[in-house]
C-alpha atoms as a PDB file:
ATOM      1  CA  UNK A   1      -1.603 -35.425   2.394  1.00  0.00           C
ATOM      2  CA  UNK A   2      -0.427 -36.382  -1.068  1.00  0.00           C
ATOM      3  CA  UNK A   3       2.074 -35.138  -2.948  1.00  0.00           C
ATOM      4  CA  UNK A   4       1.524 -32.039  -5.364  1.00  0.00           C
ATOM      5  CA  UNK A   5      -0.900 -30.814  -2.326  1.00  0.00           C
ATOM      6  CA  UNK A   6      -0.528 -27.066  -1.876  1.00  0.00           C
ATOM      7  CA  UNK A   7      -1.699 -25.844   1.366  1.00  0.00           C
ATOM      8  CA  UNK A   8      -3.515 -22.640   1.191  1.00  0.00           C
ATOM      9  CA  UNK A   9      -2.901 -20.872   4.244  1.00  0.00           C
ATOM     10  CA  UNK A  10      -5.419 -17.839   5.777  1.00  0.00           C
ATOM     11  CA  UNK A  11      -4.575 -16.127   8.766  1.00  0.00           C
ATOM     12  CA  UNK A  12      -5.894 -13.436  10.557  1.00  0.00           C
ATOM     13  CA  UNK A  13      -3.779  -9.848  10.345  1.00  0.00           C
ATOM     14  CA  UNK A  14      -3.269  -9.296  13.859  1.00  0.00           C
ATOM     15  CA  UNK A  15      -0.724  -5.554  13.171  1.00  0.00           C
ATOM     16  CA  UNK A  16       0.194  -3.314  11.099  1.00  0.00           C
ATOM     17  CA  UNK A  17       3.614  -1.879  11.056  1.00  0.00           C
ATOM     18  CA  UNK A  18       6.534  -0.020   8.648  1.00  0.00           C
ATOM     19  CA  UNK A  19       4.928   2.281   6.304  1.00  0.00           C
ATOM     20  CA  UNK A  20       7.423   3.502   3.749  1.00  0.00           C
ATOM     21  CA  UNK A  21       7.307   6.471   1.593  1.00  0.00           C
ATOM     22  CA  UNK A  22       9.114   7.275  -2.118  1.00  0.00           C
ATOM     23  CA  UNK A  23       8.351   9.957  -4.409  1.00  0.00           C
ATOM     24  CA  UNK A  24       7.673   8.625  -7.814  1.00  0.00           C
ATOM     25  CA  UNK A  25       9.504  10.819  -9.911  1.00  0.00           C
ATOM     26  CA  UNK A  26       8.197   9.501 -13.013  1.00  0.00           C
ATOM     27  CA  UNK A  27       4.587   8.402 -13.972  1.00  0.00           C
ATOM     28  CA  UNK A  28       3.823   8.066 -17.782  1.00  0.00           C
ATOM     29  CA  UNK A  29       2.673   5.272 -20.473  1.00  0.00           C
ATOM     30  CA  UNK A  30       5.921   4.194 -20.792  1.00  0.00           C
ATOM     31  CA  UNK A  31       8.085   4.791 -17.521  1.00  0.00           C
ATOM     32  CA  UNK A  32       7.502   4.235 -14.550  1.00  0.00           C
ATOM     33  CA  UNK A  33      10.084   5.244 -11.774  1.00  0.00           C
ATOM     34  CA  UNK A  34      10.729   5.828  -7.951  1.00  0.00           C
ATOM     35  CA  UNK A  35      13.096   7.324  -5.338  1.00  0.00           C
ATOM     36  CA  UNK A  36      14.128   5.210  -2.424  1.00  0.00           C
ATOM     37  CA  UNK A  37      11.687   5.530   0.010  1.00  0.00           C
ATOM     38  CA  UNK A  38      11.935   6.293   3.648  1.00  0.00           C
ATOM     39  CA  UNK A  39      10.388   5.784   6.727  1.00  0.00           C
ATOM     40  CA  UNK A  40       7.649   8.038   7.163  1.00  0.00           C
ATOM     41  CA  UNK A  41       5.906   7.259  11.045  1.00  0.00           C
ATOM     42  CA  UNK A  42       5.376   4.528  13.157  1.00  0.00           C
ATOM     43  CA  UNK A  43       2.306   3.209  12.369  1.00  0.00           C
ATOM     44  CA  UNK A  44      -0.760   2.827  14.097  1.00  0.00           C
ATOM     45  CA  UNK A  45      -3.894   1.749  12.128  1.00  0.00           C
ATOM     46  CA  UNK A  46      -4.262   1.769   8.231  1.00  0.00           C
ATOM     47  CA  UNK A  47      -7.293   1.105   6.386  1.00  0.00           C
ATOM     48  CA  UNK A  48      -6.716  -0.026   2.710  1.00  0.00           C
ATOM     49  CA  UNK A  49      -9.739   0.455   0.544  1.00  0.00           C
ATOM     50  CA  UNK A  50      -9.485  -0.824  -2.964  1.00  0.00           C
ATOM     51  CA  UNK A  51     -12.991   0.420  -5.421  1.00  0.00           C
ATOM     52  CA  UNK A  52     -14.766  -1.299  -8.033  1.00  0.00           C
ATOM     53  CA  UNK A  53     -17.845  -0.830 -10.015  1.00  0.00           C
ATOM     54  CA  UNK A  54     -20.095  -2.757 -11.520  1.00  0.00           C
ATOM     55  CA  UNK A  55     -22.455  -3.035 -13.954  1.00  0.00           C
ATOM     56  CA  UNK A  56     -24.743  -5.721 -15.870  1.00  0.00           C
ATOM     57  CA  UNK A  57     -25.160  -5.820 -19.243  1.00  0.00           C
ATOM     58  CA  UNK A  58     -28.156  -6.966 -20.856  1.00  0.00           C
ATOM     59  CA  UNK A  59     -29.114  -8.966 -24.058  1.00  0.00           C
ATOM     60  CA  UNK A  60     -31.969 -11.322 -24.965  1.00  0.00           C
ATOM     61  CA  UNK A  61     -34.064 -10.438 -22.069  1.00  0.00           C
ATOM     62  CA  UNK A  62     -30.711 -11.481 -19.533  1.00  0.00           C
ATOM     63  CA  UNK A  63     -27.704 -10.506 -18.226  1.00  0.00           C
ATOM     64  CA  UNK A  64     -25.194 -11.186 -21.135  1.00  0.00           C
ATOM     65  CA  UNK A  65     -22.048  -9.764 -18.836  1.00  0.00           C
ATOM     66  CA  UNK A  66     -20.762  -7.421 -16.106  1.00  0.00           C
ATOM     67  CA  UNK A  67     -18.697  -4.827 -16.924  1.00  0.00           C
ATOM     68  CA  UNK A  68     -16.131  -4.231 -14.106  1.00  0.00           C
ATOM     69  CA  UNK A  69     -14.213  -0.759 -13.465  1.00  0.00           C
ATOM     70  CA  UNK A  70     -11.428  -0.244 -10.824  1.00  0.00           C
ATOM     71  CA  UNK A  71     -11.723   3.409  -9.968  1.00  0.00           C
ATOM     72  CA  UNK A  72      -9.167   3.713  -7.133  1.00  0.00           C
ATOM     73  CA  UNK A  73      -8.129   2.892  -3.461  1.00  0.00           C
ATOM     74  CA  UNK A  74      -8.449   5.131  -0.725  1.00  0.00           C
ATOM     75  CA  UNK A  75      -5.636   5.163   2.156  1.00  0.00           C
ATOM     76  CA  UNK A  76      -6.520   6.349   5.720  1.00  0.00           C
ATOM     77  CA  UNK A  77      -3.108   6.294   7.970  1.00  0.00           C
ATOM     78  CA  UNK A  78      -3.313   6.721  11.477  1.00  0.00           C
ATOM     79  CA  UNK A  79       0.503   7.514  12.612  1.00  0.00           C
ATOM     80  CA  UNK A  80       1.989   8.112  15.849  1.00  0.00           C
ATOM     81  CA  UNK A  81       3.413  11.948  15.004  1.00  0.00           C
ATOM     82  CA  UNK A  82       4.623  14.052  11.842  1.00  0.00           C
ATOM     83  CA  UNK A  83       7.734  15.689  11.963  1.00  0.00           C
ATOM     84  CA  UNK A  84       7.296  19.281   9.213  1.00  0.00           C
ATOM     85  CA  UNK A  85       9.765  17.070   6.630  1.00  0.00           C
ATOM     86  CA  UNK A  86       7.101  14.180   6.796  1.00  0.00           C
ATOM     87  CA  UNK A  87       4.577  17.064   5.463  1.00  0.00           C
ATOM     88  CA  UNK A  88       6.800  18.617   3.131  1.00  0.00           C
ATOM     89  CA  UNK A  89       7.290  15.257   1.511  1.00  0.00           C
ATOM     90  CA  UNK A  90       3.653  14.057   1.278  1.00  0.00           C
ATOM     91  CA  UNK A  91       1.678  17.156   1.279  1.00  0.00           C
ATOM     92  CA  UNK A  92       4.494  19.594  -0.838  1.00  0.00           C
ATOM     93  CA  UNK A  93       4.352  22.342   2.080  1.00  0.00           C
ATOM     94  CA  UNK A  94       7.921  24.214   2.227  1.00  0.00           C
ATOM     95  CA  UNK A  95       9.958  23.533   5.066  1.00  0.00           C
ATOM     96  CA  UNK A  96      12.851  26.134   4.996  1.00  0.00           C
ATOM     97  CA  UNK A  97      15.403  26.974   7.329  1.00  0.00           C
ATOM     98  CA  UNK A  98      13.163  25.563  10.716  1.00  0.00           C
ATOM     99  CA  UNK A  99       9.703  27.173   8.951  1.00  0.00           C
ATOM    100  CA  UNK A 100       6.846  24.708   7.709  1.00  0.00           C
ATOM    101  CA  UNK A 101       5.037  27.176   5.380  1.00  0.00           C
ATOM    102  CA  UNK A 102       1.515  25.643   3.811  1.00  0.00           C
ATOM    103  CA  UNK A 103       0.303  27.716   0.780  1.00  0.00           C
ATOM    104  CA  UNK A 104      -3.751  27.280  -1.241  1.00  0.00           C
ATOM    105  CA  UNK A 105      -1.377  26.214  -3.520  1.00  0.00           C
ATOM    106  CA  UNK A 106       0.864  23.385  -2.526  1.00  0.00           C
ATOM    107  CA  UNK A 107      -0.061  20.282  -4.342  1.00  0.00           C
ATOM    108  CA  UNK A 108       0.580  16.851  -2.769  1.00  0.00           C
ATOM    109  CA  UNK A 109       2.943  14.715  -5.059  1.00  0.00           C
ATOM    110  CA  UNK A 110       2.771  12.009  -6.402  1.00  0.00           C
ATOM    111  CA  UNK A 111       4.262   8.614  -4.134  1.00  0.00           C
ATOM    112  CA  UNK A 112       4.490   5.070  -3.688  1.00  0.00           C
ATOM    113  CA  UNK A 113       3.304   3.942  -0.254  1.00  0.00           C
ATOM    114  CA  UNK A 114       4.738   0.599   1.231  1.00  0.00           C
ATOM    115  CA  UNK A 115       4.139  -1.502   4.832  1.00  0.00           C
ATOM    116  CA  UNK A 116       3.781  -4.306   6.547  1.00  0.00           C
ATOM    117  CA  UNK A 117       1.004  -6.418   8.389  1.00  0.00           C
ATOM    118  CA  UNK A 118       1.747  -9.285  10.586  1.00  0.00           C
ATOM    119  CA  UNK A 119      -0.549 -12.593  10.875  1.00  0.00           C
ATOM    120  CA  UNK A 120      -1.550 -14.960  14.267  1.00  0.00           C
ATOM    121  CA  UNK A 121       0.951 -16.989  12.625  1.00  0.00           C
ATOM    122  CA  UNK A 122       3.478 -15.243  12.830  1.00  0.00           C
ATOM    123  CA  UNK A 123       4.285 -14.409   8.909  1.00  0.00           C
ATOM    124  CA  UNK A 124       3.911 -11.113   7.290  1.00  0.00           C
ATOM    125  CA  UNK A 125       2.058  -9.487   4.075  1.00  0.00           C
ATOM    126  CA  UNK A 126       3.748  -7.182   2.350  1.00  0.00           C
ATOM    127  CA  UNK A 127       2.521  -4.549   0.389  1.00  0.00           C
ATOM    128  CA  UNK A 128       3.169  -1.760  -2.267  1.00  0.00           C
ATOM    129  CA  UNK A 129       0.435   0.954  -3.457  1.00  0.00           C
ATOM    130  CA  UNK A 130       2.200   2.046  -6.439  1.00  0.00           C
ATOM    131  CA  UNK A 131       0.894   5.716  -7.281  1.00  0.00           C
ATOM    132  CA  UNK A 132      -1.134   8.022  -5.339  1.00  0.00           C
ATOM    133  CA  UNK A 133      -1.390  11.087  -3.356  1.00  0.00           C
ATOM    134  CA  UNK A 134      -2.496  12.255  -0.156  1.00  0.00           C
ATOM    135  CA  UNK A 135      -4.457  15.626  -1.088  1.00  0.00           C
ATOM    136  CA  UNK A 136      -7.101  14.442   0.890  1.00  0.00           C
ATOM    137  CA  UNK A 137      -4.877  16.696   3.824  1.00  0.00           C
ATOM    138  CA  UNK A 138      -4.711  14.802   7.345  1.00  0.00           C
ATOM    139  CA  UNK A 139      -6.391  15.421  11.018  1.00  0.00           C
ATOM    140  CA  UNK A 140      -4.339  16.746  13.956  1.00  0.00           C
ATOM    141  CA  UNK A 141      -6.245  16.997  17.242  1.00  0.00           C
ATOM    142  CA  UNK A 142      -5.304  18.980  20.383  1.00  0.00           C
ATOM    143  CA  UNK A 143      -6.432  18.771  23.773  1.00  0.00           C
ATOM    144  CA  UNK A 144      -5.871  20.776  27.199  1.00  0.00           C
ATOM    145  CA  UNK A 145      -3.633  18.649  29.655  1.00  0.00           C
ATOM    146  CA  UNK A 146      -5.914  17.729  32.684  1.00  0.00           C
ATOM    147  CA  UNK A 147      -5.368  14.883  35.423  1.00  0.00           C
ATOM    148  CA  UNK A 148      -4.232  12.511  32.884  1.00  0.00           C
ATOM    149  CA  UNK A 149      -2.109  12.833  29.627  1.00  0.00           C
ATOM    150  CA  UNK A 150      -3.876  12.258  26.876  1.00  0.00           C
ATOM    151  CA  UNK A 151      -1.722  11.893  23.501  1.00  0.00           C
ATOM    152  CA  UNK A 152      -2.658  12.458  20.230  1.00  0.00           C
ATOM    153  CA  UNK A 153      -1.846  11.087  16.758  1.00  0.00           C
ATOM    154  CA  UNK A 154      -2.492  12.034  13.135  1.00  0.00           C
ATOM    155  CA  UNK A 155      -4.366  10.546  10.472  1.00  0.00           C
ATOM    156  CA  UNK A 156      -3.704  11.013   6.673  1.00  0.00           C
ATOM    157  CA  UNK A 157      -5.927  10.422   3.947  1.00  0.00           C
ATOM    158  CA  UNK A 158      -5.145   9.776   0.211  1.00  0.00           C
ATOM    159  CA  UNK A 159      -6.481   8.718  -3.120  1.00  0.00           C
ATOM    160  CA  UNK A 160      -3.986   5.916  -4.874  1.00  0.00           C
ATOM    161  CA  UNK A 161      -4.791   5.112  -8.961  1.00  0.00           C
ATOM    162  CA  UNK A 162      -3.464   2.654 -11.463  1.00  0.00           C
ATOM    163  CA  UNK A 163       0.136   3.796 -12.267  1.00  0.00           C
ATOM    164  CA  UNK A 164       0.106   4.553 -16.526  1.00  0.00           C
ATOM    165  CA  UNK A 165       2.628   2.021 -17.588  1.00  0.00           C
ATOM    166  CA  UNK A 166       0.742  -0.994 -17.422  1.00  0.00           C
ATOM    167  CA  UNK A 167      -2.304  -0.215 -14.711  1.00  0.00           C
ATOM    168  CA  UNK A 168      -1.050  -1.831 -12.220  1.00  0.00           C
ATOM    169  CA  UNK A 169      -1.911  -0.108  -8.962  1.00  0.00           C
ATOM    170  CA  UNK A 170       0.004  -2.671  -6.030  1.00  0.00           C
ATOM    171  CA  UNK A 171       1.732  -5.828  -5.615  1.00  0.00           C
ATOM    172  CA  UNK A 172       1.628  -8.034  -2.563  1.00  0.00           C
ATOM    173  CA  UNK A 173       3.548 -10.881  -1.293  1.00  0.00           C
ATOM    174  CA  UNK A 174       2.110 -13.107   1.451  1.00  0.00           C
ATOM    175  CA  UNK A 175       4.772 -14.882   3.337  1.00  0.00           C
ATOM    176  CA  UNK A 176       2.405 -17.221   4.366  1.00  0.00           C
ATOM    177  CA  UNK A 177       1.655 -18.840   1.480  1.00  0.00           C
ATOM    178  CA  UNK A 178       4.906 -18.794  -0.292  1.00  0.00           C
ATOM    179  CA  UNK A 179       6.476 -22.090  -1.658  1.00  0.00           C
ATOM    180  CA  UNK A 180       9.842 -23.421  -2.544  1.00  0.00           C
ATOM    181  CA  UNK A 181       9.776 -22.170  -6.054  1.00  0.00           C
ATOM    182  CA  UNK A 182       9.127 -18.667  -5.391  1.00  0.00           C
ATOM    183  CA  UNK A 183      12.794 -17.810  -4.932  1.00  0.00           C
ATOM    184  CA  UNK A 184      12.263 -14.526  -6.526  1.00  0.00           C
ATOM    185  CA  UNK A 185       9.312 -13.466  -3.988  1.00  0.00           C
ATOM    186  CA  UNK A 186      11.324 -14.682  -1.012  1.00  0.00           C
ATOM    187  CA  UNK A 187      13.981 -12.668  -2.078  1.00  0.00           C
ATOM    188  CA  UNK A 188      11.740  -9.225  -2.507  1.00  0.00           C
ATOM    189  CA  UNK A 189      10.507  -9.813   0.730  1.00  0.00           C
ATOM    190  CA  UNK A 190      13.864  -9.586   2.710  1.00  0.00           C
ATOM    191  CA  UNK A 191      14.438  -5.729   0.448  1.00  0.00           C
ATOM    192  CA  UNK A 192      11.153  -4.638   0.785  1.00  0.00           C
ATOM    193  CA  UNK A 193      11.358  -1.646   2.293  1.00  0.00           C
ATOM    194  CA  UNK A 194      14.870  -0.762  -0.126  1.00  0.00           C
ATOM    195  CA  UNK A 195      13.119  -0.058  -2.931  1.00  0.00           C
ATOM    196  CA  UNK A 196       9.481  -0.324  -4.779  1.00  0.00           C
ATOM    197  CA  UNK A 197       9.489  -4.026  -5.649  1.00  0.00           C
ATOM    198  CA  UNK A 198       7.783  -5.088  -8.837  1.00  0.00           C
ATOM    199  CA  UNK A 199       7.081  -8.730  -9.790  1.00  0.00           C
ATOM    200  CA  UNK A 200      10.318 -10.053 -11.104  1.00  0.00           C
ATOM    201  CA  UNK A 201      10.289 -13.258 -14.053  1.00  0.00           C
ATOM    202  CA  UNK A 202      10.219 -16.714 -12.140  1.00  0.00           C
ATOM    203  CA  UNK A 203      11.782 -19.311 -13.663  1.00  0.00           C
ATOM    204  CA  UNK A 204      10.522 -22.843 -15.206  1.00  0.00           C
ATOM    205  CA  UNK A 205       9.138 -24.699 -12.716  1.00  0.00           C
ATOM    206  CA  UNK A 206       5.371 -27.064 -12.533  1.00  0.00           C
ATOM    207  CA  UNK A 207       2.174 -26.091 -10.971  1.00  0.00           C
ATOM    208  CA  UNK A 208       0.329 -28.479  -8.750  1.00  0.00           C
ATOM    209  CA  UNK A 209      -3.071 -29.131  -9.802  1.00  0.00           C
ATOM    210  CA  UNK A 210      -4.274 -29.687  -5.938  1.00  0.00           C
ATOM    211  CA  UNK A 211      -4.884 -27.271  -3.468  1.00  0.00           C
ATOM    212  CA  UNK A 212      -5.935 -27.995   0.340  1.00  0.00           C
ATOM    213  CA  UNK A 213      -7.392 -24.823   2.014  1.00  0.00           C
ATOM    214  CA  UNK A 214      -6.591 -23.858   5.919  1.00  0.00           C
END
């Protein structure tokens, strides 16, 4: 290999583990700001669906351009068990002196939603969804107890959006492909879960021209 070479590395996401929840307490064109998030379940399965759409524009008898419109992820969460604060946090049902009260009215709030995944190699992505909410509701199921136990888990489902500031909707740092100049993401990585991260300034530093793919 010669030197300047960056090595690209892919790896297959073999879990998925640590999904972290914080209110965002403010959303508008100019702020953007968080609470420190917490722990919500142990996780079982997520599945992260990011939508675009697209469409061709025409001139001169051909396709001139293609105009290209994020219009939101969806979030599916399959968790192990929530406890009546998990609910009152992501779905805004009361939970008062031992009661968990739902009402027509209760509105899901706004959050940030964080986690984990882990590749064959070992390394982890890490990843923020910065705005979103889970009025989609979730699925419980129940079942009679016959010869053998059979346990349950719940799924939630949400709608996540570009957050007004700047439109940025998440930020992701693959461990596998970081390099010694990205101090600042190595650094994020080890606080992840303390706070939502955003992309701090890196500082001067050359960019290899080469790239060899694995």
């Amino acid at each position: 290999m010669s030197d300047g070479v960056k090595i690209i590395v892919r790896s297959r996401t073999a879990s998925f583990k640590d999904v972290y929840v914080a209110p965002v307490l403010v959303n508008t064109p100019t702020v953007y700001e968080t609470g420190t998030p917490v722990k919500l379940a142990r996780a079982i399965k997520g599945k992260i669906s990011d939508k675009f759409s697209s469409e061709k524009l025409y001139s001169d008898d051909g396709v001139e351009d293609v105009a290209t419109c994020y219009e939101g992820t969806d979030v599916e969460l399959e968790v192990n068990s929530l406890a009546p604060q998990d609910k009152q946090m992501v779905f805004g049902h009361l939970y008062e002196m031992g009661y968990l009260v739902k009402n027509k009215d209760d509105r899901a709030p706004e959050v940030a939603v964080g986690y984990r995944a882990k590749k064959m190699n070992g390394k982890y992505e890490f990843t923020w969804l910065y705005v979103g909410t889970f009025g989609q509701g979730y699925d419980e199921e129940y079942e009679t107890r016959g010869e053998k136990i059979s346990t349950k888990t719940a799924t939630l489902k949400g709608s996540f959006y570009e957050r007004q500031a700047d439109g940025a909707f998440s930020i992701q740092v693959d461990e596998s492909n970081l390099l010694e100049e990205h101090a600042n993401a190595k650094e994020a990585i080890q606080e992840w879960f303390s706070a939502v991260q955003e992309k701090k300034k890196t500082g001067a530093g050359g960019q290899d021209n080469q790239e060899e793919q694995v």
